[in-house]
C-alpha atoms as a PDB file:
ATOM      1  CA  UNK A   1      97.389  83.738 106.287  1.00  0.00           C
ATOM      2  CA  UNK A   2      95.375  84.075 103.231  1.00  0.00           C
ATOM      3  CA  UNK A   3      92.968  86.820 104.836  1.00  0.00           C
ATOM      4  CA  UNK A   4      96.326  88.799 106.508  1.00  0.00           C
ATOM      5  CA  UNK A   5      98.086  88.781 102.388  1.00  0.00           C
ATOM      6  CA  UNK A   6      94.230  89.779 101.265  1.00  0.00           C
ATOM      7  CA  UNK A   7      93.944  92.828 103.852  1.00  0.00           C
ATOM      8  CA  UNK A   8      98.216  93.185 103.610  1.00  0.00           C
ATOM      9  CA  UNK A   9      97.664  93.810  99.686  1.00  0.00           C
ATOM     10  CA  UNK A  10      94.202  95.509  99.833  1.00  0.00           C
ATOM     11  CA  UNK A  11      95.595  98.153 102.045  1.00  0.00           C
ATOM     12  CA  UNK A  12      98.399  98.688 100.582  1.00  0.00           C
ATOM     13  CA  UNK A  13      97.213  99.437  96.708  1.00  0.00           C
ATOM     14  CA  UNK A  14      94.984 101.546  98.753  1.00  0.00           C
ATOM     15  CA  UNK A  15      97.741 103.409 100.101  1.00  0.00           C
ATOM     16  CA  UNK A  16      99.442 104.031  96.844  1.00  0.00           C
ATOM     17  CA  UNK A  17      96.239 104.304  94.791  1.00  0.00           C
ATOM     18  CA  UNK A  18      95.326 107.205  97.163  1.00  0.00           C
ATOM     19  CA  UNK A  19      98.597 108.979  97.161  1.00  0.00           C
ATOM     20  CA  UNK A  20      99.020 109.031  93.587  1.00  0.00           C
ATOM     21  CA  UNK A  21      95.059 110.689  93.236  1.00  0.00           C
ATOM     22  CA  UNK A  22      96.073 113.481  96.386  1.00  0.00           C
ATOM     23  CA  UNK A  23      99.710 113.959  93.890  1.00  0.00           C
ATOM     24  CA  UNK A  24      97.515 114.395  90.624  1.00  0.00           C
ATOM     25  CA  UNK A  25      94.633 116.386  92.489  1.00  0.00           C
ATOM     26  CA  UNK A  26      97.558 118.852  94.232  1.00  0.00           C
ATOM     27  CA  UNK A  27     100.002 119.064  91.614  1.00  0.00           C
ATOM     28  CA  UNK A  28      97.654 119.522  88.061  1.00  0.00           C
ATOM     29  CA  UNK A  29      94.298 121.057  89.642  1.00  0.00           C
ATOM     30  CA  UNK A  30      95.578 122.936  92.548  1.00  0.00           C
ATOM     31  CA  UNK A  31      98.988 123.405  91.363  1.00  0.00           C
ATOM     32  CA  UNK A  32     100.678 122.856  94.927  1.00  0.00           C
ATOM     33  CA  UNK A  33     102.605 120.204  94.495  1.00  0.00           C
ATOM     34  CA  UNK A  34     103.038 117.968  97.777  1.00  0.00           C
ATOM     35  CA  UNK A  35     106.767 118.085  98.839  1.00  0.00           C
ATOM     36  CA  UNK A  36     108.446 114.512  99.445  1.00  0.00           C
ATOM     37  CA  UNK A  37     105.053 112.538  98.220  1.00  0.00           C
ATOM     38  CA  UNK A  38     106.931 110.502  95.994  1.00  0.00           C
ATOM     39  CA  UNK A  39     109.159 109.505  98.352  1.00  0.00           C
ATOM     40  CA  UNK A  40     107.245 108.811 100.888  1.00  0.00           C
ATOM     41  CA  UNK A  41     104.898 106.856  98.088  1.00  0.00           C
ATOM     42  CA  UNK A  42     108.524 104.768  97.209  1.00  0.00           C
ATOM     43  CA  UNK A  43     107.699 102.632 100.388  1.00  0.00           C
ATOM     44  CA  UNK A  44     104.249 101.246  99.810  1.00  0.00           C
ATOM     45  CA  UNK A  45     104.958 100.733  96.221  1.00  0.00           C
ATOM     46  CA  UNK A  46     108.129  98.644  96.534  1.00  0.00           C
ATOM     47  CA  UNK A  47     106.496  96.582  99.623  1.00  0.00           C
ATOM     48  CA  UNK A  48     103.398  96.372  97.326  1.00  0.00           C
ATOM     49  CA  UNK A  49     105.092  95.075  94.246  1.00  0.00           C
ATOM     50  CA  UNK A  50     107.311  92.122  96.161  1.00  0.00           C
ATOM     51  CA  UNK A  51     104.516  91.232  98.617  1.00  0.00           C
ATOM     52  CA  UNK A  52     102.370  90.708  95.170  1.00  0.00           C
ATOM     53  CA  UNK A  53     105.388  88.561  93.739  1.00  0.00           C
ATOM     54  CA  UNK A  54     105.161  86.400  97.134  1.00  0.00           C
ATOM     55  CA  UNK A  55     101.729  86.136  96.656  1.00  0.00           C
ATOM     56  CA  UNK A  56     101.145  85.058  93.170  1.00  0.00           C
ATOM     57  CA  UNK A  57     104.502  82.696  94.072  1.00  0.00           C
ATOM     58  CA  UNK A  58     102.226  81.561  97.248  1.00  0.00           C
ATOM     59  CA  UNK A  59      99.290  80.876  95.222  1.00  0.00           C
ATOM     60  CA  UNK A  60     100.946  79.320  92.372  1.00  0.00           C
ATOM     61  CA  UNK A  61      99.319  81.969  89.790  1.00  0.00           C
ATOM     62  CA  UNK A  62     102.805  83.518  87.937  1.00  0.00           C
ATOM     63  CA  UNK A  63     102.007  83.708  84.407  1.00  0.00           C
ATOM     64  CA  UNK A  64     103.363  81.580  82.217  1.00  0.00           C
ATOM     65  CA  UNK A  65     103.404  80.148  78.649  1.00  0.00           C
ATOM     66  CA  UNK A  66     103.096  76.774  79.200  1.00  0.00           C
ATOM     67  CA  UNK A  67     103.697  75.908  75.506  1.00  0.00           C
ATOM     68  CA  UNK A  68     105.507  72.570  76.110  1.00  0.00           C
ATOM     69  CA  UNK A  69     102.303  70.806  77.782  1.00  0.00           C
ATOM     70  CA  UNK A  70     100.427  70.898  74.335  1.00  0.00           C
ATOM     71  CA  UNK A  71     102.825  68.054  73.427  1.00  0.00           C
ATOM     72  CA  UNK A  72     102.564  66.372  76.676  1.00  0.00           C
ATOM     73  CA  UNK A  73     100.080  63.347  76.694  1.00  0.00           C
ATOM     74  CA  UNK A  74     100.728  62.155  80.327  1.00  0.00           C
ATOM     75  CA  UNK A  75      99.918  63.487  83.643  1.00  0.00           C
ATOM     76  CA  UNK A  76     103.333  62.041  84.241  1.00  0.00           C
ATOM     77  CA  UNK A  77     105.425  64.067  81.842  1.00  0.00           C
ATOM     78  CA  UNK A  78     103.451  67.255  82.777  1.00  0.00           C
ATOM     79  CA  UNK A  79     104.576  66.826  86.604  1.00  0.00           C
ATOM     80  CA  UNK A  80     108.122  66.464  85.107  1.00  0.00           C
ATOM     81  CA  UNK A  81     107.984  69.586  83.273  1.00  0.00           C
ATOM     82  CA  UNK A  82     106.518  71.583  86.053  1.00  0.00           C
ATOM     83  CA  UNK A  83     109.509  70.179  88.522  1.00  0.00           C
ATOM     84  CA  UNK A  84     112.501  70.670  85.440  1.00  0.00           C
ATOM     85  CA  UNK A  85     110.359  74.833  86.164  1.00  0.00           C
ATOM     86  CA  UNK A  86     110.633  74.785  89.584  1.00  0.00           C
ATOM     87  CA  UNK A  87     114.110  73.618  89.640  1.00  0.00           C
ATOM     88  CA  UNK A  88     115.207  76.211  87.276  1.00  0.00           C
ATOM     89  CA  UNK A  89     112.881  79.158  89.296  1.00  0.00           C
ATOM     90  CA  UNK A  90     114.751  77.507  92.408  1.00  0.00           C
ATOM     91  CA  UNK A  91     118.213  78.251  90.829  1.00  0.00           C
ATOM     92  CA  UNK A  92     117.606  81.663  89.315  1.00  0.00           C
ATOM     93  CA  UNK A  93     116.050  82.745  92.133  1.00  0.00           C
ATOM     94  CA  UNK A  94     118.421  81.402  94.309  1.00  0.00           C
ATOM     95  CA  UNK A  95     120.833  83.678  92.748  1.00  0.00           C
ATOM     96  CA  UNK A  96     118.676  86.581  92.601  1.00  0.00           C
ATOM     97  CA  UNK A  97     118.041  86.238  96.302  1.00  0.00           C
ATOM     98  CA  UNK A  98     122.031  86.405  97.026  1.00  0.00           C
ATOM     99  CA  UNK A  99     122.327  89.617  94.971  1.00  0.00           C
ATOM    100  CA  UNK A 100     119.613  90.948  96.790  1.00  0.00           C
ATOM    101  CA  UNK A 101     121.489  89.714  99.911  1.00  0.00           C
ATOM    102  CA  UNK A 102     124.752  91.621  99.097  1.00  0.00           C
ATOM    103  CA  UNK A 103     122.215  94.789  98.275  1.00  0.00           C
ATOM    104  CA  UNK A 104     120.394  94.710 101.230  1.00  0.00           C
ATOM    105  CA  UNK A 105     124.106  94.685 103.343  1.00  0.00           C
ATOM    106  CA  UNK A 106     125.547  97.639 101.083  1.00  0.00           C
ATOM    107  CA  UNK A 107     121.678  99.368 102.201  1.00  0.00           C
ATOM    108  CA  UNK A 108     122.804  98.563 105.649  1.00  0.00           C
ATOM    109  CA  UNK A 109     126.314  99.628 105.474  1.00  0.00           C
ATOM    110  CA  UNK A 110     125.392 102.827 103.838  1.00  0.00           C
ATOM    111  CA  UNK A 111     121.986 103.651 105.181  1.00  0.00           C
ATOM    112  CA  UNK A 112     121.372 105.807 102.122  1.00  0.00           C
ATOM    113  CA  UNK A 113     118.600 108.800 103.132  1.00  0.00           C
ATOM    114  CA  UNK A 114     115.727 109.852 100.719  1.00  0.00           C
ATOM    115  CA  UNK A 115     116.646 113.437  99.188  1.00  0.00           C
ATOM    116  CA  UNK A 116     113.754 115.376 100.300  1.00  0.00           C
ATOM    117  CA  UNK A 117     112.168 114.186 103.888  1.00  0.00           C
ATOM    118  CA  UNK A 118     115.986 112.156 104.761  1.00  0.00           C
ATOM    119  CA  UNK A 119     113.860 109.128 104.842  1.00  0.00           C
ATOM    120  CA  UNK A 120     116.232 105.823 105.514  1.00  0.00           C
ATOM    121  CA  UNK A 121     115.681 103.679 102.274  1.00  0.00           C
ATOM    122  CA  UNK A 122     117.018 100.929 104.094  1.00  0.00           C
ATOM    123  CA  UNK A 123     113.201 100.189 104.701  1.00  0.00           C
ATOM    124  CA  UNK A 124     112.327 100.349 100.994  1.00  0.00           C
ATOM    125  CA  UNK A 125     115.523  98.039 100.062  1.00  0.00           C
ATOM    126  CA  UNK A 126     114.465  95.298 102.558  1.00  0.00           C
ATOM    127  CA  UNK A 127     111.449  94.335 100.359  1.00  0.00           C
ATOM    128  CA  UNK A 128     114.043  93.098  98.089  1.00  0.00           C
ATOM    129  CA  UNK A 129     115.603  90.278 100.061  1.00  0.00           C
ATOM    130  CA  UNK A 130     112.298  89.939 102.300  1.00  0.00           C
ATOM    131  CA  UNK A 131     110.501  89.233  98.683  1.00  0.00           C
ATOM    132  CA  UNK A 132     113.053  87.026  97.255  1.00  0.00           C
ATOM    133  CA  UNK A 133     113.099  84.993 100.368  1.00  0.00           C
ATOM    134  CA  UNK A 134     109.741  84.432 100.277  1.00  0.00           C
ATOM    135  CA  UNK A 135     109.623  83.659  96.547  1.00  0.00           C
ATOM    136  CA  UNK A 136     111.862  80.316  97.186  1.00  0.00           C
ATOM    137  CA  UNK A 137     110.481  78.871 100.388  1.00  0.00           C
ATOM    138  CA  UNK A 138     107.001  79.443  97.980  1.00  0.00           C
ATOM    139  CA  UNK A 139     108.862  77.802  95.235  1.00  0.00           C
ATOM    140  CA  UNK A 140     110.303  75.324  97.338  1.00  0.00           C
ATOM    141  CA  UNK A 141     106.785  73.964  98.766  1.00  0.00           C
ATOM    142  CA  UNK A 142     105.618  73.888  95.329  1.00  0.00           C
ATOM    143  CA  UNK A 143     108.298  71.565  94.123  1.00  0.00           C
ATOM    144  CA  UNK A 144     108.427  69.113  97.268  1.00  0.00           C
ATOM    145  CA  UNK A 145     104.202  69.203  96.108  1.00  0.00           C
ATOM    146  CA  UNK A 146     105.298  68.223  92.242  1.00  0.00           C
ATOM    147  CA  UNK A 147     107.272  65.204  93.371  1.00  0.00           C
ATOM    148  CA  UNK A 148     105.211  64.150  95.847  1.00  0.00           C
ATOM    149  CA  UNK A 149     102.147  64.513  92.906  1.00  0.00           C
ATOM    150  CA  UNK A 150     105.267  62.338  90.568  1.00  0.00           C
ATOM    151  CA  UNK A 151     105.523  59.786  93.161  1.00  0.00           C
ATOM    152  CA  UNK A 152     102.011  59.149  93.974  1.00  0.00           C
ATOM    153  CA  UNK A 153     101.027  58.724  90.680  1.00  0.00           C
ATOM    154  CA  UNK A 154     104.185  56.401  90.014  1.00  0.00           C
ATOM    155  CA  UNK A 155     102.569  53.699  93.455  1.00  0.00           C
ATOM    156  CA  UNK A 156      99.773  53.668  91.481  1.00  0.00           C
END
C-alpha cells in the first residue's frame, strides 16, 4: 500500500508539475495559450491535494504544534493528550466528512460540466468525500493505537 500511495502521489505531482510547465512554456514564450488546460489540470490537483491529506493522515505526519507536551512529564499524560487530539480530529472531521457528503450528492444531482471542454466535475468533487473518508478511518486506527499504547503501559 505504501509503494501504490508512493507511485499514486509521484505520478500525480508529475502530472500537474508538467502541465503547469507546458501552460507557462505555451502561454508566456509561445504565446498560444492551451485551451481548457486548467481545467483539465483541476482533476489531478484536487485528487493530488486530498490523496496527500490521506497520506500524511496515514502516516501520522500532519503538522502540528505540540506545545502542551513541554509540560507533560509522563509517557502517560502524553498518550492522553494525543487521544483528547484524535478525538477532537475524529469529531471535526466527522462533520467535515458529512458536509462533504451533502456536496458530493448536490455534485451528483447536478452533474455540473467544466466551462470550456464540458468536463463532468463530478470527478473532481469526489476527492472531497473520498479524502475525508479516508482521513477518519486513518484517524480512527490511530486512536484505537493511542489507547491500546494507554492501556499497555497502564498492565505494566
Amino acid at each position: 500500500m505504501n509503494k501504490f500511495a508512493s507511485y499514486l502521489l509521484t505520478g500525480l505531482i508529475c502530472l500537474v508539475a508538467g502541465g503547469q510547465f507546458v501552460q507557462v512554456i505555451t502561454r508566456y514564450v509561445l504565446e498560444i495559450p492551451v485551451m481548457g488546460l486548467e481545467e483539465t489540470l483541476l482533476y489531478p490537483t484536487m485528487w493530488l491535494y486530498m490523496l496527500g491529506a490521506v497520506n500524511a493522515s496515514r502516516e501520522n505526519t500532519h503538522i502540528r504544534a505540540n506545545v502542551l507536551e513541554i509540560f507533560l512529564k509522563t509517557k502517560r499524560q502524553i498518550v492522553g493528550l494525543a487521544i483528547v487530539g484524535e478525538v477532537l480530529s475524529l469529531i471535526i472531521g466527522g462533520w467535515l466528512t458529512y458536509w462533504a457528503w451533502d456536496f458530493t450528492k448536490y455534485s451528483l444531482r447536478v452533474w455540473k460540466e467544466s466551462p470550456t471542454l464540458y468536463l463532468p466535475t463530478f470527478y473532481v468533487d469526489v476527492a472531497l468525500i473520498t479524502g475525508m473518508v479516508l482521513m477518519m478511518i486513518y484517524t480512527a486506527m490511530h486512536l484505537v493505537s493511542h489507547i491500546r499504547d494507554l492501556a499497555t503501559d497502564e498492565e505494566q
